[in-house]
Each structure stands twice: as C-alpha cells, then as structure tokens.
PDB file of N, CA and C in Angstrom:
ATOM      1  N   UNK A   1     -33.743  14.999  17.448  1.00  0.00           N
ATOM      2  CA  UNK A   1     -32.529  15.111  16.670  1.00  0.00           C
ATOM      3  C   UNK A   1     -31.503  14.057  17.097  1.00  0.00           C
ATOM      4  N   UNK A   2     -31.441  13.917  18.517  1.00  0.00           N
ATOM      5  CA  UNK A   2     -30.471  12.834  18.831  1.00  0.00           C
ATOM      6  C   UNK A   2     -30.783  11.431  18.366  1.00  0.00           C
ATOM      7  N   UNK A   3     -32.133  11.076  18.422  1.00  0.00           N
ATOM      8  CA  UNK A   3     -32.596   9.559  18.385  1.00  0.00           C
ATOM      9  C   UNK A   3     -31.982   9.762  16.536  1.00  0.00           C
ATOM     10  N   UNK A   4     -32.385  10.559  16.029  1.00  0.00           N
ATOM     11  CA  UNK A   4     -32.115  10.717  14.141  1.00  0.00           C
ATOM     12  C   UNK A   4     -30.575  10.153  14.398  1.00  0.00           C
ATOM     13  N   UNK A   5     -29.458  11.062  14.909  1.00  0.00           N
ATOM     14  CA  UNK A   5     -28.428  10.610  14.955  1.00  0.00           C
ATOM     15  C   UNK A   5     -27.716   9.527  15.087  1.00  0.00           C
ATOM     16  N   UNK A   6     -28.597   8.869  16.249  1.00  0.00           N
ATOM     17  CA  UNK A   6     -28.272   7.638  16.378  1.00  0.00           C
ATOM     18  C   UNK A   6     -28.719   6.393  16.010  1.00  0.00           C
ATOM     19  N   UNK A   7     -29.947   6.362  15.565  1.00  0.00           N
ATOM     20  CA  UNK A   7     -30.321   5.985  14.343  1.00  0.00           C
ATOM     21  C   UNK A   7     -29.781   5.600  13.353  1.00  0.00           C
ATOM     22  N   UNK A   8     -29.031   6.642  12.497  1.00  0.00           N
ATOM     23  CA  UNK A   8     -28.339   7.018  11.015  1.00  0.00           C
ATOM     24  C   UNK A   8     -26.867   6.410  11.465  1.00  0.00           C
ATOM     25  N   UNK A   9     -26.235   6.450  13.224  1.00  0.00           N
ATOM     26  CA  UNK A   9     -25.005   5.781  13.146  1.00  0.00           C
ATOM     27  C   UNK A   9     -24.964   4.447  13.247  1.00  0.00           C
ATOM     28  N   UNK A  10     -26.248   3.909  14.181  1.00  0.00           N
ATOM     29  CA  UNK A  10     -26.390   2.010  13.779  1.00  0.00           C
ATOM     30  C   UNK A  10     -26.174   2.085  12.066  1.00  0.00           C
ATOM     31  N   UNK A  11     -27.147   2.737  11.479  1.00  0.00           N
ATOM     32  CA  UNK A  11     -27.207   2.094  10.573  1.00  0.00           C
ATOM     33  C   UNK A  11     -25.785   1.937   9.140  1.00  0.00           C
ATOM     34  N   UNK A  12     -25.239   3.003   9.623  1.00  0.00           N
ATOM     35  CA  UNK A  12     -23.809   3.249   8.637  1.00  0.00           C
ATOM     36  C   UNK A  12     -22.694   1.740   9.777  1.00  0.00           C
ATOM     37  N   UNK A  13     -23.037   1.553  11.245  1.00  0.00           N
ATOM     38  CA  UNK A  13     -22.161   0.591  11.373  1.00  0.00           C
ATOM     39  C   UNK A  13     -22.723  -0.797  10.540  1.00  0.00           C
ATOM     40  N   UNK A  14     -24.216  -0.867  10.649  1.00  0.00           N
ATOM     41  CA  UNK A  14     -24.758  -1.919  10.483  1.00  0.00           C
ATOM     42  C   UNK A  14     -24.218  -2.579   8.710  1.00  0.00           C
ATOM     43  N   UNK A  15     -24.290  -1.157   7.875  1.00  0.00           N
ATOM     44  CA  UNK A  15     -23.612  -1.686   6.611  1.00  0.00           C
ATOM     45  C   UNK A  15     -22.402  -1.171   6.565  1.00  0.00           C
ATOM     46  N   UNK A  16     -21.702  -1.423   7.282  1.00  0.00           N
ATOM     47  CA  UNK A  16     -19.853  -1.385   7.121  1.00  0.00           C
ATOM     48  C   UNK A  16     -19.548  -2.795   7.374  1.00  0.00           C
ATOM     49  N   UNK A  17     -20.364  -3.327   8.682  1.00  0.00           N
ATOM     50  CA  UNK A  17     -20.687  -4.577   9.143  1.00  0.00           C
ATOM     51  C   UNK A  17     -20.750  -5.712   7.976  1.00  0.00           C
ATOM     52  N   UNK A  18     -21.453  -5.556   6.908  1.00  0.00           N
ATOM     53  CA  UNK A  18     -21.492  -5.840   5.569  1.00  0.00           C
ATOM     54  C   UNK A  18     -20.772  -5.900   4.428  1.00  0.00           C
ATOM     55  N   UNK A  19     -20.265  -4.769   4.382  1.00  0.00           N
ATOM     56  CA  UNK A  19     -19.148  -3.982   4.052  1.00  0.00           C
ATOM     57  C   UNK A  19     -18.141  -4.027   4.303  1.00  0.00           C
ATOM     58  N   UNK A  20     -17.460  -5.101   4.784  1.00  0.00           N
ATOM     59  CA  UNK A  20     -15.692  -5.330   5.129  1.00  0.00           C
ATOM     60  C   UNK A  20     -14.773  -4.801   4.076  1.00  0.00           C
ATOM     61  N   UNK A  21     -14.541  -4.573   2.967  1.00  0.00           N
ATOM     62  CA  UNK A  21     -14.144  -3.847   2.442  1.00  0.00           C
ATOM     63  C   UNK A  21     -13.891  -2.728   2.205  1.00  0.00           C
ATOM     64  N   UNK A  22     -14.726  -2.250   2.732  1.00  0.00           N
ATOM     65  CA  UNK A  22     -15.151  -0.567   2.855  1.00  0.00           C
ATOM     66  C   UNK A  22     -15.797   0.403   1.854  1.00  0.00           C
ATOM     67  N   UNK A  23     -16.197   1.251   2.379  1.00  0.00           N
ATOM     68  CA  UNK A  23     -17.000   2.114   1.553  1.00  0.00           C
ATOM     69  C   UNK A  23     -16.503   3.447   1.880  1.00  0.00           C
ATOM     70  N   UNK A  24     -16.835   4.161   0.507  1.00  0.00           N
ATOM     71  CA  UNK A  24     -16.775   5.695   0.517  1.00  0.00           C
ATOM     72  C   UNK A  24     -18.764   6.337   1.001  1.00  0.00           C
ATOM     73  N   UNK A  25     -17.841   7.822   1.788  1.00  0.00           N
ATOM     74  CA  UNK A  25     -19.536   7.908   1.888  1.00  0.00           C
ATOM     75  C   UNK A  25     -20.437   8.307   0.778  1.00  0.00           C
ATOM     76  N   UNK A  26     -20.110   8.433  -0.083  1.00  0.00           N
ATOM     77  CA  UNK A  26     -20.787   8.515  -1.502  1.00  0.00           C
ATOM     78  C   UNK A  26     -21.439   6.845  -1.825  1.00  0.00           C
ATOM     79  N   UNK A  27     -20.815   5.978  -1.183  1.00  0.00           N
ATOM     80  CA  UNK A  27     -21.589   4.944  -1.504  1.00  0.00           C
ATOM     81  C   UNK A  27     -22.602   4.437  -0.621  1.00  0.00           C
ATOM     82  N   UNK A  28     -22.134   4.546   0.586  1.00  0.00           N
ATOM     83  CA  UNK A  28     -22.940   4.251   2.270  1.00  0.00           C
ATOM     84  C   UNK A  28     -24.319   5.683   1.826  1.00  0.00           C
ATOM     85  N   UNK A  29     -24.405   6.806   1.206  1.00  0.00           N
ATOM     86  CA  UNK A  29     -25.489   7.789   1.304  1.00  0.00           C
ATOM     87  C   UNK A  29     -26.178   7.585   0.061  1.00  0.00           C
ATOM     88  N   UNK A  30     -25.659   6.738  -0.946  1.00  0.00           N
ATOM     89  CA  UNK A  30     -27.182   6.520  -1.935  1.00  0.00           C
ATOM     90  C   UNK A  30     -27.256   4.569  -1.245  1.00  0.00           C
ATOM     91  N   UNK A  31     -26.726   4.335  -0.712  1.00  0.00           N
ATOM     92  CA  UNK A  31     -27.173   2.885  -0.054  1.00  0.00           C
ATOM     93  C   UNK A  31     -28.472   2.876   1.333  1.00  0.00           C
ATOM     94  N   UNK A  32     -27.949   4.466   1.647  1.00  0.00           N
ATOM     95  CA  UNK A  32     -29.288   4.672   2.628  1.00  0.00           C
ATOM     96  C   UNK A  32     -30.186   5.627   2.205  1.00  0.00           C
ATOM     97  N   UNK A  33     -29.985   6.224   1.110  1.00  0.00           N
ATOM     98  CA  UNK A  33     -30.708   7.057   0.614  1.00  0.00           C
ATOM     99  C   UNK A  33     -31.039   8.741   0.966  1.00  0.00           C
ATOM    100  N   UNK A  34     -29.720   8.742   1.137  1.00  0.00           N
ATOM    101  CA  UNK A  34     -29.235  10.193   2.234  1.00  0.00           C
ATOM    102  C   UNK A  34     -28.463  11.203   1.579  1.00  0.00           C
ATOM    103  N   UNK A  35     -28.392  12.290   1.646  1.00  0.00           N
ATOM    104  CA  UNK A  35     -27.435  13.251   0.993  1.00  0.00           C
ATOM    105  C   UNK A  35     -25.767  13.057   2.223  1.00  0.00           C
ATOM    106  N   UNK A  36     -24.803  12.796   0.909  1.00  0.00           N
ATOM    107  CA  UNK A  36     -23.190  12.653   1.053  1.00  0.00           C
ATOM    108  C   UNK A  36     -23.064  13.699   2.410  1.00  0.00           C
ATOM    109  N   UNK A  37     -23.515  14.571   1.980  1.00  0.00           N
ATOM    110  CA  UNK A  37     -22.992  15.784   3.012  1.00  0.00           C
ATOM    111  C   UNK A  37     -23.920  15.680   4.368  1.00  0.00           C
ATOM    112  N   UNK A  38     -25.047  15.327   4.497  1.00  0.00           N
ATOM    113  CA  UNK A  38     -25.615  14.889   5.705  1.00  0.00           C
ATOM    114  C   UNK A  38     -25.073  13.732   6.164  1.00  0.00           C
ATOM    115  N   UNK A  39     -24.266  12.931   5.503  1.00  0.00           N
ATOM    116  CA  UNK A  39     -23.753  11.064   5.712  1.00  0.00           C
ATOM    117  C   UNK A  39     -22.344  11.715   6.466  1.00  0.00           C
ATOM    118  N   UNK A  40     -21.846  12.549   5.979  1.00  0.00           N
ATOM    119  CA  UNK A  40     -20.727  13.186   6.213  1.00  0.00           C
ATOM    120  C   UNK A  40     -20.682  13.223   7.932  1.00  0.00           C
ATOM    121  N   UNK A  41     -21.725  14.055   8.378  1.00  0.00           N
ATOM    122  CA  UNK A  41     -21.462  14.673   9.701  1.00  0.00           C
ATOM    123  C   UNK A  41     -21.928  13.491  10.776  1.00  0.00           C
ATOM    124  N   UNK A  42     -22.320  12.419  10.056  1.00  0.00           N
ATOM    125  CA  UNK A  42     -22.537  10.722  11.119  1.00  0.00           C
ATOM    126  C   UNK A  42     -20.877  10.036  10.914  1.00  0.00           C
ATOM    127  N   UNK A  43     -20.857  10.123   9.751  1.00  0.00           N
ATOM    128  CA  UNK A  43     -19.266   9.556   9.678  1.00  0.00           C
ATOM    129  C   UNK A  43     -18.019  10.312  10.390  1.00  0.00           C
ATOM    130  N   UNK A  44     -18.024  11.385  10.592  1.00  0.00           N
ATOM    131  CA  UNK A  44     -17.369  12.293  11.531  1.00  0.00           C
ATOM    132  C   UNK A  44     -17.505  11.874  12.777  1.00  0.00           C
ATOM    133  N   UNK A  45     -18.872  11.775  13.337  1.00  0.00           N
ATOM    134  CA  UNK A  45     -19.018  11.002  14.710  1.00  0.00           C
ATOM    135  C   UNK A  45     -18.641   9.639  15.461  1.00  0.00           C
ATOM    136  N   UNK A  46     -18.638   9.175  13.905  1.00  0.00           N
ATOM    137  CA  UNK A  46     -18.379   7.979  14.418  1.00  0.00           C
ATOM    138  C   UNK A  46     -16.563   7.603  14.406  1.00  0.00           C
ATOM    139  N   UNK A  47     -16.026   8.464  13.533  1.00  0.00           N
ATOM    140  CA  UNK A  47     -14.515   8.434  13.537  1.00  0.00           C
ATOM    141  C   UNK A  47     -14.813   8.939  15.002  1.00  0.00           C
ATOM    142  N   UNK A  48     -14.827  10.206  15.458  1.00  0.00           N
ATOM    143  CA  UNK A  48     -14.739  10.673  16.405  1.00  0.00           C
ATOM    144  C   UNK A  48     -14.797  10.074  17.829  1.00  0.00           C
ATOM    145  N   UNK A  49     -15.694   9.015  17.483  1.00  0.00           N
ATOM    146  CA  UNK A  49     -15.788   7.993  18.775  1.00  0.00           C
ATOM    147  C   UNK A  49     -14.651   6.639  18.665  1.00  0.00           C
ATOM    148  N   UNK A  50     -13.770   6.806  17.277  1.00  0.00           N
ATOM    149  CA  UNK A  50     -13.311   5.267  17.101  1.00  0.00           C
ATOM    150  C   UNK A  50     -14.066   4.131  16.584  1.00  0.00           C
ATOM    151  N   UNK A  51     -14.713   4.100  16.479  1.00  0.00           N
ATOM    152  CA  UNK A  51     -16.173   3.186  15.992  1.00  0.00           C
ATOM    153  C   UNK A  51     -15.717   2.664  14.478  1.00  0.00           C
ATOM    154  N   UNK A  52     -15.259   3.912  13.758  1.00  0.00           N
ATOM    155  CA  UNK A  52     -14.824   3.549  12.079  1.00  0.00           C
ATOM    156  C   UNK A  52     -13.404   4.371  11.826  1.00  0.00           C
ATOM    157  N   UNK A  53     -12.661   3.777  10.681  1.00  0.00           N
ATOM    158  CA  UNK A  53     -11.479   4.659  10.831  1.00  0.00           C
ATOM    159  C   UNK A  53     -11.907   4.579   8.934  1.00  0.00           C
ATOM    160  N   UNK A  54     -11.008   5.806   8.695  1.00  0.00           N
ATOM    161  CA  UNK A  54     -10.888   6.068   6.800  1.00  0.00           C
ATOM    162  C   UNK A  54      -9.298   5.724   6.664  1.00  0.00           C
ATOM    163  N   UNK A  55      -9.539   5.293   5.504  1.00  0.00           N
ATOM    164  CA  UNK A  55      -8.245   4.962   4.647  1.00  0.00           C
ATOM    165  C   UNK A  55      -8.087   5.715   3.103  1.00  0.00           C
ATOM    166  N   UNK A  56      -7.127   6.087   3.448  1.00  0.00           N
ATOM    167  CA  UNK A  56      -6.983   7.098   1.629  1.00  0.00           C
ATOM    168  C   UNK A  56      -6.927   6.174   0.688  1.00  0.00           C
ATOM    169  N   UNK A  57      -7.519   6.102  -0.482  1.00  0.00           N
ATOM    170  CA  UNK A  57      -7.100   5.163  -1.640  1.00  0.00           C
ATOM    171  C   UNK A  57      -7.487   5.918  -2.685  1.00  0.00           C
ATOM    172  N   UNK A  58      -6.548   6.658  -3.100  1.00  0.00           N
ATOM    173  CA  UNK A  58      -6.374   6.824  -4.587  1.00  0.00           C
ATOM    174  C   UNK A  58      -7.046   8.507  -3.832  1.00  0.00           C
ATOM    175  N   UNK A  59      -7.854   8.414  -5.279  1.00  0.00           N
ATOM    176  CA  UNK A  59      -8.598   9.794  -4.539  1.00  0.00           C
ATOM    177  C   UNK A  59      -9.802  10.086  -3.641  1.00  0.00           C
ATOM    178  N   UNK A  60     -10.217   8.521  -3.117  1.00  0.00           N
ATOM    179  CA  UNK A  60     -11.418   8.331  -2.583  1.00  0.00           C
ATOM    180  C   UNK A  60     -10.836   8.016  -0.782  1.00  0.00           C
ATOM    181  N   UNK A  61     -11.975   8.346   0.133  1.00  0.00           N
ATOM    182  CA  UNK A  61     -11.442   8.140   1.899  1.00  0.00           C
ATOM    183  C   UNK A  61     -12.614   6.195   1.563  1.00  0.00           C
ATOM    184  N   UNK A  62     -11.860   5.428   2.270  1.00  0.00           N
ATOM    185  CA  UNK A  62     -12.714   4.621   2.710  1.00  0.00           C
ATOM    186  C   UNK A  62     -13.235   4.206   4.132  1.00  0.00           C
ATOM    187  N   UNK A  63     -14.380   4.308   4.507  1.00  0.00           N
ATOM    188  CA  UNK A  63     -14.708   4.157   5.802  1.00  0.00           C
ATOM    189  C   UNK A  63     -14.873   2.258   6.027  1.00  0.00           C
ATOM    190  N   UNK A  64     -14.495   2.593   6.944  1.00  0.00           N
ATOM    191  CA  UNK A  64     -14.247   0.711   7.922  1.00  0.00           C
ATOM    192  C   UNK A  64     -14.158   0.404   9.327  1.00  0.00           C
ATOM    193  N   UNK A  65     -15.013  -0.287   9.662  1.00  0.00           N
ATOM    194  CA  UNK A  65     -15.510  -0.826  11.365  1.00  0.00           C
ATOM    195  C   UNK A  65     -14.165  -0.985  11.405  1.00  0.00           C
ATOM    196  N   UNK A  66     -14.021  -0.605  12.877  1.00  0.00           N
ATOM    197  CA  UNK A  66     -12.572  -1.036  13.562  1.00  0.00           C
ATOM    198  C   UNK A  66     -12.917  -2.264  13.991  1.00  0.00           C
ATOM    199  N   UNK A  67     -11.817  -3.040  14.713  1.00  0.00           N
ATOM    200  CA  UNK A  67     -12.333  -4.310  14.845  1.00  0.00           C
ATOM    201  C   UNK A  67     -12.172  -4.538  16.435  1.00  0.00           C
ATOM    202  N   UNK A  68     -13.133  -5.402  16.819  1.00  0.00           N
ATOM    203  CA  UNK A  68     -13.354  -5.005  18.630  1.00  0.00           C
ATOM    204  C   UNK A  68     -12.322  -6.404  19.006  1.00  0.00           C
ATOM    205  N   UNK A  69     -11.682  -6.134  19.667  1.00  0.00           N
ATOM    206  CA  UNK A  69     -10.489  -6.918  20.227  1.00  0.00           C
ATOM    207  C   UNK A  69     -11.383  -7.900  21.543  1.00  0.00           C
ATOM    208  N   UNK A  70     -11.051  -9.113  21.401  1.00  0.00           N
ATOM    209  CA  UNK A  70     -11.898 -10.345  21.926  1.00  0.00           C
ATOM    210  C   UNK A  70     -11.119 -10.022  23.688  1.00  0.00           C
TER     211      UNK A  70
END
C-alpha cells in the first residue's frame, strides 16, 4: 500500500512538473487514469507535506508544485 502511495505521488508531482499552470484533480485523475476521489487522498498528502499548494479559481481548486528555493 505504501510503495502504491508513493508511486501515485511521484507521479501527480511528475505531471504538475509539466503542468505549470496547474491542474484540477479532475484533470491530473483522467490524465492518470484514476478515480477523482482516490487522486483526492494523494493530493491531500502531498499538500500535507508542502510538496503542492491549491489555489481557488472560480469554482475549481488548482493544484501546483511549490517551487524549491535554490
């Protein structure tokens, strides 16, 4: 279960990484081919660690790599 987890969080950094703009997780879970609500509880983790932060826009959250200070 852990390796799954961490797994599924490379890979949501790996396309945010891509993704400078940002994404909703409705778009990051048919981009990996995952149910929203399972994408949900990796994107939680990874806020949780700082890793990604959300931004409100409109009626949608957008998720976005923080940016690692040189």
């Amino acid at each position: 279960m852990v390796d799954n987890m961490v797994d599924m969080q490379k890979k949501v950094v790996k396309l945010l990484i891509k993704h400078s703009e940002g994404l909703t997780t409705v778009e990051m879970a048919r981009m990996l081919g995952t149910n929203r609500h399972t994408l949900t509880k990796y994107v939680y983790a990874l806020l949780g660690a700082q890793i990604i932060y959300q931004r409100k826009v409109g009626p949608a959250k957008l998720c976005y790599l923080k940016k690692v200070k040189a």
